[in-house]
PDB file of N, CA and C in Angstrom:
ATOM      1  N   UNK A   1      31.937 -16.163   0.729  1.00  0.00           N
ATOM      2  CA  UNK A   1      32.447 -15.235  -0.258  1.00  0.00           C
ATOM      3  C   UNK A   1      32.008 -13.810   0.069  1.00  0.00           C
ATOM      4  N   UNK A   2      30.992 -13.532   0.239  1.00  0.00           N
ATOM      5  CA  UNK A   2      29.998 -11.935   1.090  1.00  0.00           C
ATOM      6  C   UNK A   2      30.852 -11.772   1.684  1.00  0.00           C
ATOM      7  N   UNK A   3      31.571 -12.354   2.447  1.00  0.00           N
ATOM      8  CA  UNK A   3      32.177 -11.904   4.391  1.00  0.00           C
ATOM      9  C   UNK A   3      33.447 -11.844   3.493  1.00  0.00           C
ATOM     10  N   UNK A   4      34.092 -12.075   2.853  1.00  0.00           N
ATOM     11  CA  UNK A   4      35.793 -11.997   2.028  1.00  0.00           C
ATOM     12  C   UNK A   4      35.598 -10.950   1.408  1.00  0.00           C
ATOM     13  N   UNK A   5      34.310 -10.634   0.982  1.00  0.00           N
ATOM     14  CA  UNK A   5      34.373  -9.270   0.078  1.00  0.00           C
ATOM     15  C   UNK A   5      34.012  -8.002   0.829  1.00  0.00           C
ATOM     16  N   UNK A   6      33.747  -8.411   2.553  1.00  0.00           N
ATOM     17  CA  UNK A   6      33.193  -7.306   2.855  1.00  0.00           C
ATOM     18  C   UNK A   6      31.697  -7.055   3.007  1.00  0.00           C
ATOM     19  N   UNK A   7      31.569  -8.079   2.357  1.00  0.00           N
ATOM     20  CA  UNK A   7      29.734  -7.796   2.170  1.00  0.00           C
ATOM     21  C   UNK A   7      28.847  -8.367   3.332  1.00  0.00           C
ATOM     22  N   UNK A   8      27.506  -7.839   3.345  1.00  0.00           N
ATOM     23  CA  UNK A   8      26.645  -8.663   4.588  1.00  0.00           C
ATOM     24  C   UNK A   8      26.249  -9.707   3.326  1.00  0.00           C
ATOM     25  N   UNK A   9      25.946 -11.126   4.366  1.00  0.00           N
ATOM     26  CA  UNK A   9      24.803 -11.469   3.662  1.00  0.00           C
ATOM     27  C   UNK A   9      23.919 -11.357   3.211  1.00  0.00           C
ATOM     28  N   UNK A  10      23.267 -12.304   2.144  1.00  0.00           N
ATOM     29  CA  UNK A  10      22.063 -12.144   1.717  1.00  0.00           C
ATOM     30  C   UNK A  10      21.039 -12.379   2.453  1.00  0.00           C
ATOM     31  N   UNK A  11      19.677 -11.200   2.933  1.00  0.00           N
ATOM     32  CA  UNK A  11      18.520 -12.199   3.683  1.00  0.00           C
ATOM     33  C   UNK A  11      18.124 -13.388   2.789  1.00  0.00           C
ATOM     34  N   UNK A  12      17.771 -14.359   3.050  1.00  0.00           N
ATOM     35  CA  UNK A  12      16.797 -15.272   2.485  1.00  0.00           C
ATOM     36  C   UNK A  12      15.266 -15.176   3.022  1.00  0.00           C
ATOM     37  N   UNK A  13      14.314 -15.650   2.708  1.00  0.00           N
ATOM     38  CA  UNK A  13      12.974 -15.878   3.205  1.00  0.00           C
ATOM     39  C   UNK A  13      13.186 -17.501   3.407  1.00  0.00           C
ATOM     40  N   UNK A  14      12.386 -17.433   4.729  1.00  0.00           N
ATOM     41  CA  UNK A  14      12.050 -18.495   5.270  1.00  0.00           C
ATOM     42  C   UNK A  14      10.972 -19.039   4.772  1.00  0.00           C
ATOM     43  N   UNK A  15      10.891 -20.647   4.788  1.00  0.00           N
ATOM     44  CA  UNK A  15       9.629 -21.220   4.686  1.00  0.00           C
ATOM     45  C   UNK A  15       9.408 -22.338   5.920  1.00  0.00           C
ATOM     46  N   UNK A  16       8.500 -21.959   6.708  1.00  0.00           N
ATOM     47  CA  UNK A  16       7.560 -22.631   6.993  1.00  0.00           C
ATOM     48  C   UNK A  16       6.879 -24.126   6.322  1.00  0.00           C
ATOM     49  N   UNK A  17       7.411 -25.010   6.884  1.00  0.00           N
ATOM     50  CA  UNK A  17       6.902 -26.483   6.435  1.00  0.00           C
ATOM     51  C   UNK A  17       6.155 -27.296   7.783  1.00  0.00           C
ATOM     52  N   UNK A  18       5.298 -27.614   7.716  1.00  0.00           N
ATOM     53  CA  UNK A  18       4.627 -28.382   8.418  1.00  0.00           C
ATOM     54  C   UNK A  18       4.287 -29.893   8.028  1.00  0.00           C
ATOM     55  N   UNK A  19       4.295 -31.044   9.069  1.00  0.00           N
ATOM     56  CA  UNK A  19       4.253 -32.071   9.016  1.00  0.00           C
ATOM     57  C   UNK A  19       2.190 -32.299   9.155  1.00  0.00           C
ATOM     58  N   UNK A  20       1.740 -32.128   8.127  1.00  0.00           N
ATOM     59  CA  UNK A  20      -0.247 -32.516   8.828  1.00  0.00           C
ATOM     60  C   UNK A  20      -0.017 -33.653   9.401  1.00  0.00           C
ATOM     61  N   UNK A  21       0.425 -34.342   9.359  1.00  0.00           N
ATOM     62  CA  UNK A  21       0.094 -35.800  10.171  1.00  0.00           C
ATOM     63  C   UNK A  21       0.788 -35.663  11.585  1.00  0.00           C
ATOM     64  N   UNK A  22       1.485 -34.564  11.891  1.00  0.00           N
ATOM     65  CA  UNK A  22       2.090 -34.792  13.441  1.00  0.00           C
ATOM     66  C   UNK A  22       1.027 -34.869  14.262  1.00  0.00           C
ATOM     67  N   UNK A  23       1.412 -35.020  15.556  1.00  0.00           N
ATOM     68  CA  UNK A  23       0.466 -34.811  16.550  1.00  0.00           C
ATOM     69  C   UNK A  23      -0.082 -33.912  16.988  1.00  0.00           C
ATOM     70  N   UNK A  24       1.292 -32.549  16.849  1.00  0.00           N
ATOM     71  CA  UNK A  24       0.670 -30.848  17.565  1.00  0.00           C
ATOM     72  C   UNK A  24      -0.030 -30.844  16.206  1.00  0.00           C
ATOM     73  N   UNK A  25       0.151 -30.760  14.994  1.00  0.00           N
ATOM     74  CA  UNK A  25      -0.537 -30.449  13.869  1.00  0.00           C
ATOM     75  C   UNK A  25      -2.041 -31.031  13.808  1.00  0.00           C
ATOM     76  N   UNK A  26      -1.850 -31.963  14.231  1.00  0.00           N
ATOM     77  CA  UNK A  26      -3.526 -32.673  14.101  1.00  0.00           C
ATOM     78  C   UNK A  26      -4.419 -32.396  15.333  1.00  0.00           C
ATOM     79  N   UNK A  27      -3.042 -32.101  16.848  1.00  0.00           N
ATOM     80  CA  UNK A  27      -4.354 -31.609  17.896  1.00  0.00           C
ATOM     81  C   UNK A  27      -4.459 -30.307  17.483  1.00  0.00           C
ATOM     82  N   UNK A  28      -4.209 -29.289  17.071  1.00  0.00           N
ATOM     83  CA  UNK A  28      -4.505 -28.081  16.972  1.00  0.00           C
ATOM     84  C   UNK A  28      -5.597 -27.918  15.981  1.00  0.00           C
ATOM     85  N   UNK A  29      -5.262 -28.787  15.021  1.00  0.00           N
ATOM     86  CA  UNK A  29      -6.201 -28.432  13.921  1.00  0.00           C
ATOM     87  C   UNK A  29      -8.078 -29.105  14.730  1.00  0.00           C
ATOM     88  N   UNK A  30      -7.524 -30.027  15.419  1.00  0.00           N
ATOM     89  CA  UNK A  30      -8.756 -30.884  16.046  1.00  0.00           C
ATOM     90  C   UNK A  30      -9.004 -29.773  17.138  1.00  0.00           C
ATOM     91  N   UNK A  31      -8.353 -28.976  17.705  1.00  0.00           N
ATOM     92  CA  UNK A  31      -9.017 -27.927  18.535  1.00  0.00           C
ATOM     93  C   UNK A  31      -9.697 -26.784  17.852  1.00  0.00           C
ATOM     94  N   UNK A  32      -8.894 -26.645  16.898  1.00  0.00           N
ATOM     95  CA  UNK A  32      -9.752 -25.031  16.153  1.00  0.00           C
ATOM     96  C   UNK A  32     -11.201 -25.562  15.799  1.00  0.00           C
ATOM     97  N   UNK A  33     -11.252 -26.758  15.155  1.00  0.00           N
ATOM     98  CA  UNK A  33     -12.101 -27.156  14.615  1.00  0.00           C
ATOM     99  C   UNK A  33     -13.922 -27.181  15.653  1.00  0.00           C
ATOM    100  N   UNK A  34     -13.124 -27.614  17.115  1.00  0.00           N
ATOM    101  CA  UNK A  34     -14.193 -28.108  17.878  1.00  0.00           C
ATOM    102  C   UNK A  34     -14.201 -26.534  18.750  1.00  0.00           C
ATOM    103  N   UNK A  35     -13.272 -25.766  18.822  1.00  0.00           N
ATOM    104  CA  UNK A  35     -13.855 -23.890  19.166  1.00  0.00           C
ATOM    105  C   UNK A  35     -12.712 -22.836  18.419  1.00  0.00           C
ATOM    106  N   UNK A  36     -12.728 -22.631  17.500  1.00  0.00           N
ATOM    107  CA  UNK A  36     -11.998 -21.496  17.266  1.00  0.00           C
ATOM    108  C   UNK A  36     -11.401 -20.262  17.907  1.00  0.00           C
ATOM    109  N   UNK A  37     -12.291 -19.973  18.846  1.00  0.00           N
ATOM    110  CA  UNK A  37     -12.391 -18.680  19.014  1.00  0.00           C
ATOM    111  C   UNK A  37     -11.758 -18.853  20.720  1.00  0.00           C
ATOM    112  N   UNK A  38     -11.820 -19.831  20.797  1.00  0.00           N
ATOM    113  CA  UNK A  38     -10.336 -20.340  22.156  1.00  0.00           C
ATOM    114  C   UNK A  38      -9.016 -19.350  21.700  1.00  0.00           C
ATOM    115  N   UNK A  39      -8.824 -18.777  22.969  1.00  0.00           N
ATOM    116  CA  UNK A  39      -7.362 -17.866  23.003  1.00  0.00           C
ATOM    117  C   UNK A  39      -6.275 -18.827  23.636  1.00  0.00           C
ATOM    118  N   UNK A  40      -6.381 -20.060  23.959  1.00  0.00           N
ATOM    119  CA  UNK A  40      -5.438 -20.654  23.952  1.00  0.00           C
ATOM    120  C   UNK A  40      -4.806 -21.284  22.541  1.00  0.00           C
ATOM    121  N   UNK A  41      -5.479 -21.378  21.755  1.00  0.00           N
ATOM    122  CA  UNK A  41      -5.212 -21.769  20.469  1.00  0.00           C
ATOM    123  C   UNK A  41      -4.203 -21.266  19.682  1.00  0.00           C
ATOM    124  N   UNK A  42      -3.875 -19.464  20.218  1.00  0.00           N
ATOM    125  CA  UNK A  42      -3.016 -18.807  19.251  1.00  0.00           C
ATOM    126  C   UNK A  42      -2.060 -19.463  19.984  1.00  0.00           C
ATOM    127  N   UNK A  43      -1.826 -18.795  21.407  1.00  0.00           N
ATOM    128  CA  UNK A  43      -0.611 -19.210  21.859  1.00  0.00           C
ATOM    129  C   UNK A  43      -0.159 -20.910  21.719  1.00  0.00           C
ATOM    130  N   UNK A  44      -1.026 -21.644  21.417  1.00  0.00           N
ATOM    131  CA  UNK A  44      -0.346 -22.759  20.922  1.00  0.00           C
ATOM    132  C   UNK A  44       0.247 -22.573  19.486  1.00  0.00           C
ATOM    133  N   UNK A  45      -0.459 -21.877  18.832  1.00  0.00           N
ATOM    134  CA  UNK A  45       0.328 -21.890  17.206  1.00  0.00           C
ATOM    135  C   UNK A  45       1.713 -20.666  17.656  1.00  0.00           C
ATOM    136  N   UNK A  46       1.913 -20.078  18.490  1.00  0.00           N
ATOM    137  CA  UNK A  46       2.463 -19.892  18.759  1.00  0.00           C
ATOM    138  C   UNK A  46       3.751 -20.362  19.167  1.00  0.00           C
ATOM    139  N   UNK A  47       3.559 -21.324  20.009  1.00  0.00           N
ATOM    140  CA  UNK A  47       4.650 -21.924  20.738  1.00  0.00           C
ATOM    141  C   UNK A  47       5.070 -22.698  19.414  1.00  0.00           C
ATOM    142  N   UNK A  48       3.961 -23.683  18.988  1.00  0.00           N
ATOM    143  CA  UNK A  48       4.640 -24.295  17.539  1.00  0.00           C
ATOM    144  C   UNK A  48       5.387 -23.723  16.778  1.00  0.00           C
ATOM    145  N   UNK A  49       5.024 -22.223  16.507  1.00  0.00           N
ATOM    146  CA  UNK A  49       5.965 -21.770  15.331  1.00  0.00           C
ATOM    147  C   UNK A  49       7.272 -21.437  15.933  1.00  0.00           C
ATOM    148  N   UNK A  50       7.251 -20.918  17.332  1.00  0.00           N
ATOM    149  CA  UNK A  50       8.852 -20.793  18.079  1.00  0.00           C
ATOM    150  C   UNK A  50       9.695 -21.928  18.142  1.00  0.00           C
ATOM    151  N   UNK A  51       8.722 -22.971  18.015  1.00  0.00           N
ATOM    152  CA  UNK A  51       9.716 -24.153  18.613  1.00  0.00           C
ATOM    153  C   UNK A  51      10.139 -24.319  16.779  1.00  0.00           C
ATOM    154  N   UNK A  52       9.284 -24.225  15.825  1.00  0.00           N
ATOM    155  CA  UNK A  52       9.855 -24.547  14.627  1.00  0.00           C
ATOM    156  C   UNK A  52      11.182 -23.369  14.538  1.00  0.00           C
ATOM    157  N   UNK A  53      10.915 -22.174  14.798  1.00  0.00           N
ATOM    158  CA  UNK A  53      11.953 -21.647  14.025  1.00  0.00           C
ATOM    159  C   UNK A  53      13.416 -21.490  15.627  1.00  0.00           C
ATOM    160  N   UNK A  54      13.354 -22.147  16.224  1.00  0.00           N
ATOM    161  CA  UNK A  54      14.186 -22.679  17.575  1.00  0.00           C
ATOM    162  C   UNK A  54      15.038 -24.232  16.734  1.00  0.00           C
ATOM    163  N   UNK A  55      14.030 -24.809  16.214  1.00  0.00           N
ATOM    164  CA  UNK A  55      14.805 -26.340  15.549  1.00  0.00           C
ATOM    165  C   UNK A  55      15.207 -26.033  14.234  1.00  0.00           C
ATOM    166  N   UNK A  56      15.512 -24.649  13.354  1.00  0.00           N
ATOM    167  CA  UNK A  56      16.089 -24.419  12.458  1.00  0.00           C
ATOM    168  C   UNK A  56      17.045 -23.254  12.912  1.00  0.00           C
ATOM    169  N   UNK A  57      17.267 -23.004  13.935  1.00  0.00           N
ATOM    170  CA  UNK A  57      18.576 -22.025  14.613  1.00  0.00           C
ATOM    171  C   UNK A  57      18.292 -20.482  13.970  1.00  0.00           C
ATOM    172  N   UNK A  58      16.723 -20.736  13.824  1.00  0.00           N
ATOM    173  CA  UNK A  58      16.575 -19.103  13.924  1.00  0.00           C
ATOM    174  C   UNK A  58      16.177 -18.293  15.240  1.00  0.00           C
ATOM    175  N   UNK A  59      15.834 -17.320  15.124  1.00  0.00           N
ATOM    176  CA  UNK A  59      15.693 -16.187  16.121  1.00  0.00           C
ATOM    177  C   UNK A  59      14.306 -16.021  16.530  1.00  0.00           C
ATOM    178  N   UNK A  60      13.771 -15.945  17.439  1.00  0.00           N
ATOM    179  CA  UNK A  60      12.657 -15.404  18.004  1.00  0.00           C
ATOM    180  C   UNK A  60      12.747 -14.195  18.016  1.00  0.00           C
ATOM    181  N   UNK A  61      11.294 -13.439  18.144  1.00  0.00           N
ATOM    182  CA  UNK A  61      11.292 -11.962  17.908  1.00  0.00           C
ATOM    183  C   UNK A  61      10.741 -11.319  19.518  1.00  0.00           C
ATOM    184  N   UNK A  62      10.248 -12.135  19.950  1.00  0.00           N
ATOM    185  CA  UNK A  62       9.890 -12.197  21.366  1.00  0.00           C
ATOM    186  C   UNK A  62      10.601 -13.104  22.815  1.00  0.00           C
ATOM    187  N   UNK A  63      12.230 -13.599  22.627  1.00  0.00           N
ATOM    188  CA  UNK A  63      11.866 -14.669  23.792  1.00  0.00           C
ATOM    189  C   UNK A  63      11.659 -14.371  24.790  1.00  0.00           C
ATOM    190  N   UNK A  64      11.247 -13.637  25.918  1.00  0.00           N
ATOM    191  CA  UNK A  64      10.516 -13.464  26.364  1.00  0.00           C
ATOM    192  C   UNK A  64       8.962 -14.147  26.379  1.00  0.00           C
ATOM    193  N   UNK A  65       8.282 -13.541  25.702  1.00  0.00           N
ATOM    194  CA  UNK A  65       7.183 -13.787  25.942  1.00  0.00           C
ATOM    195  C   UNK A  65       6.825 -15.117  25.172  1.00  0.00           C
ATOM    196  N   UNK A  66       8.205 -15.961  24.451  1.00  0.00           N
ATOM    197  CA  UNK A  66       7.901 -17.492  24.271  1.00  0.00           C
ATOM    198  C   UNK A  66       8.310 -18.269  25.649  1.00  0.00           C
ATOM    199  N   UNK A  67       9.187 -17.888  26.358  1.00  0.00           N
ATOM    200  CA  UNK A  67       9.640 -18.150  27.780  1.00  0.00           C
ATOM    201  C   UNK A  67       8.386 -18.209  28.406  1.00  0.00           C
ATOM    202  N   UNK A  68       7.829 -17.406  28.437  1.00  0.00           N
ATOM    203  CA  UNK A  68       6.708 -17.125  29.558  1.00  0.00           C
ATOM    204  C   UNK A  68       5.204 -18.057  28.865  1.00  0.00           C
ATOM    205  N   UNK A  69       5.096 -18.134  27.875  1.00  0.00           N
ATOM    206  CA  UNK A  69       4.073 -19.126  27.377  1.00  0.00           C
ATOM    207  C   UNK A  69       4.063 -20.438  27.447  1.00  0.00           C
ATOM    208  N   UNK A  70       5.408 -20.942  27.212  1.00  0.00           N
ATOM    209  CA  UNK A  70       5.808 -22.048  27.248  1.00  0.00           C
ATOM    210  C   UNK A  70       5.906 -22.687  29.125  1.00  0.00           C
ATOM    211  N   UNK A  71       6.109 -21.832  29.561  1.00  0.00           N
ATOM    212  CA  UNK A  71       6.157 -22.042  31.345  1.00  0.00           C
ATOM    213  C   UNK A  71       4.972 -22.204  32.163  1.00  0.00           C
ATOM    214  N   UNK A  72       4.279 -21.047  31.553  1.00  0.00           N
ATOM    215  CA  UNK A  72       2.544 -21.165  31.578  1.00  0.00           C
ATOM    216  C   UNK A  72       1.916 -22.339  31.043  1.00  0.00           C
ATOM    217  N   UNK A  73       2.044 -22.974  29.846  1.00  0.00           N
ATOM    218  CA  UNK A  73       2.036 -24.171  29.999  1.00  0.00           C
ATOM    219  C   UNK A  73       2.082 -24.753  30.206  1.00  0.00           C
ATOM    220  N   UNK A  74       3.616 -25.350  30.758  1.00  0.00           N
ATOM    221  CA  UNK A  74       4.075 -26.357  31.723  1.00  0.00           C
ATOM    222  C   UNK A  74       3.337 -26.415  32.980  1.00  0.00           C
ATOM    223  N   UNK A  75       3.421 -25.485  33.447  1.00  0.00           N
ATOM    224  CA  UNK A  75       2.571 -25.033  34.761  1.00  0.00           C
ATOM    225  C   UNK A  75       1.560 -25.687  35.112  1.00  0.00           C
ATOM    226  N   UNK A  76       0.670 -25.370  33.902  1.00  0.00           N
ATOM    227  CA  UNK A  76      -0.764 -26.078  34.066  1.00  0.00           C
ATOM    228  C   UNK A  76      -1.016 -27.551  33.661  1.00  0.00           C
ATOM    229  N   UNK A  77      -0.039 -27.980  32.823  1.00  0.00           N
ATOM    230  CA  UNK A  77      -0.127 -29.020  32.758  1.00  0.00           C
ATOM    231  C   UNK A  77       0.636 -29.863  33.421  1.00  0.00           C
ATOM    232  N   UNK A  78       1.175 -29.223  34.668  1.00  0.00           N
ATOM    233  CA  UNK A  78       1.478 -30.355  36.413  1.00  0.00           C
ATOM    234  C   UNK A  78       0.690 -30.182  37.049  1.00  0.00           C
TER     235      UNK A  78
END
């Protein structure tokens, strides 16, 4: 109806839902727990939150530098 009248859409706000019992959810939380202050840690909550808002057909604000984290990853873990 917006787009017939001419109008933009409405933004909505997103929410963020997390599964605690997944696996990235429980290793991450089991990593912060055993060092926090690990800088691999963001970029994992990182990649999690890209890949969440990637499986709801939103937009990254960086791909780029989710490209390049996610590869760096892979990388090391062959």
């Amino acid at each position: 109806m917006y787009r017939a009248m001419g109008q933009e859409l409405p933004r909505t706000k997103r929410i963020l839902e997390l599964n605690p019992e997944h696996a990235l959810v429980t290793g991450l939380r089991t990593a912060h727990e055993a060092n926090a202050d690990d800088p691999a840690l963001a970029e994992a909550a990182e990649l999690l939150y890209g890949m969440a808002l990637l499986a709801e057909s939103g937009e990254l604000a960086d791909p780029p530098r989710f490209t390049r984290l996610l590869a760096d990853r892979l990388a090391r873990s062959l």
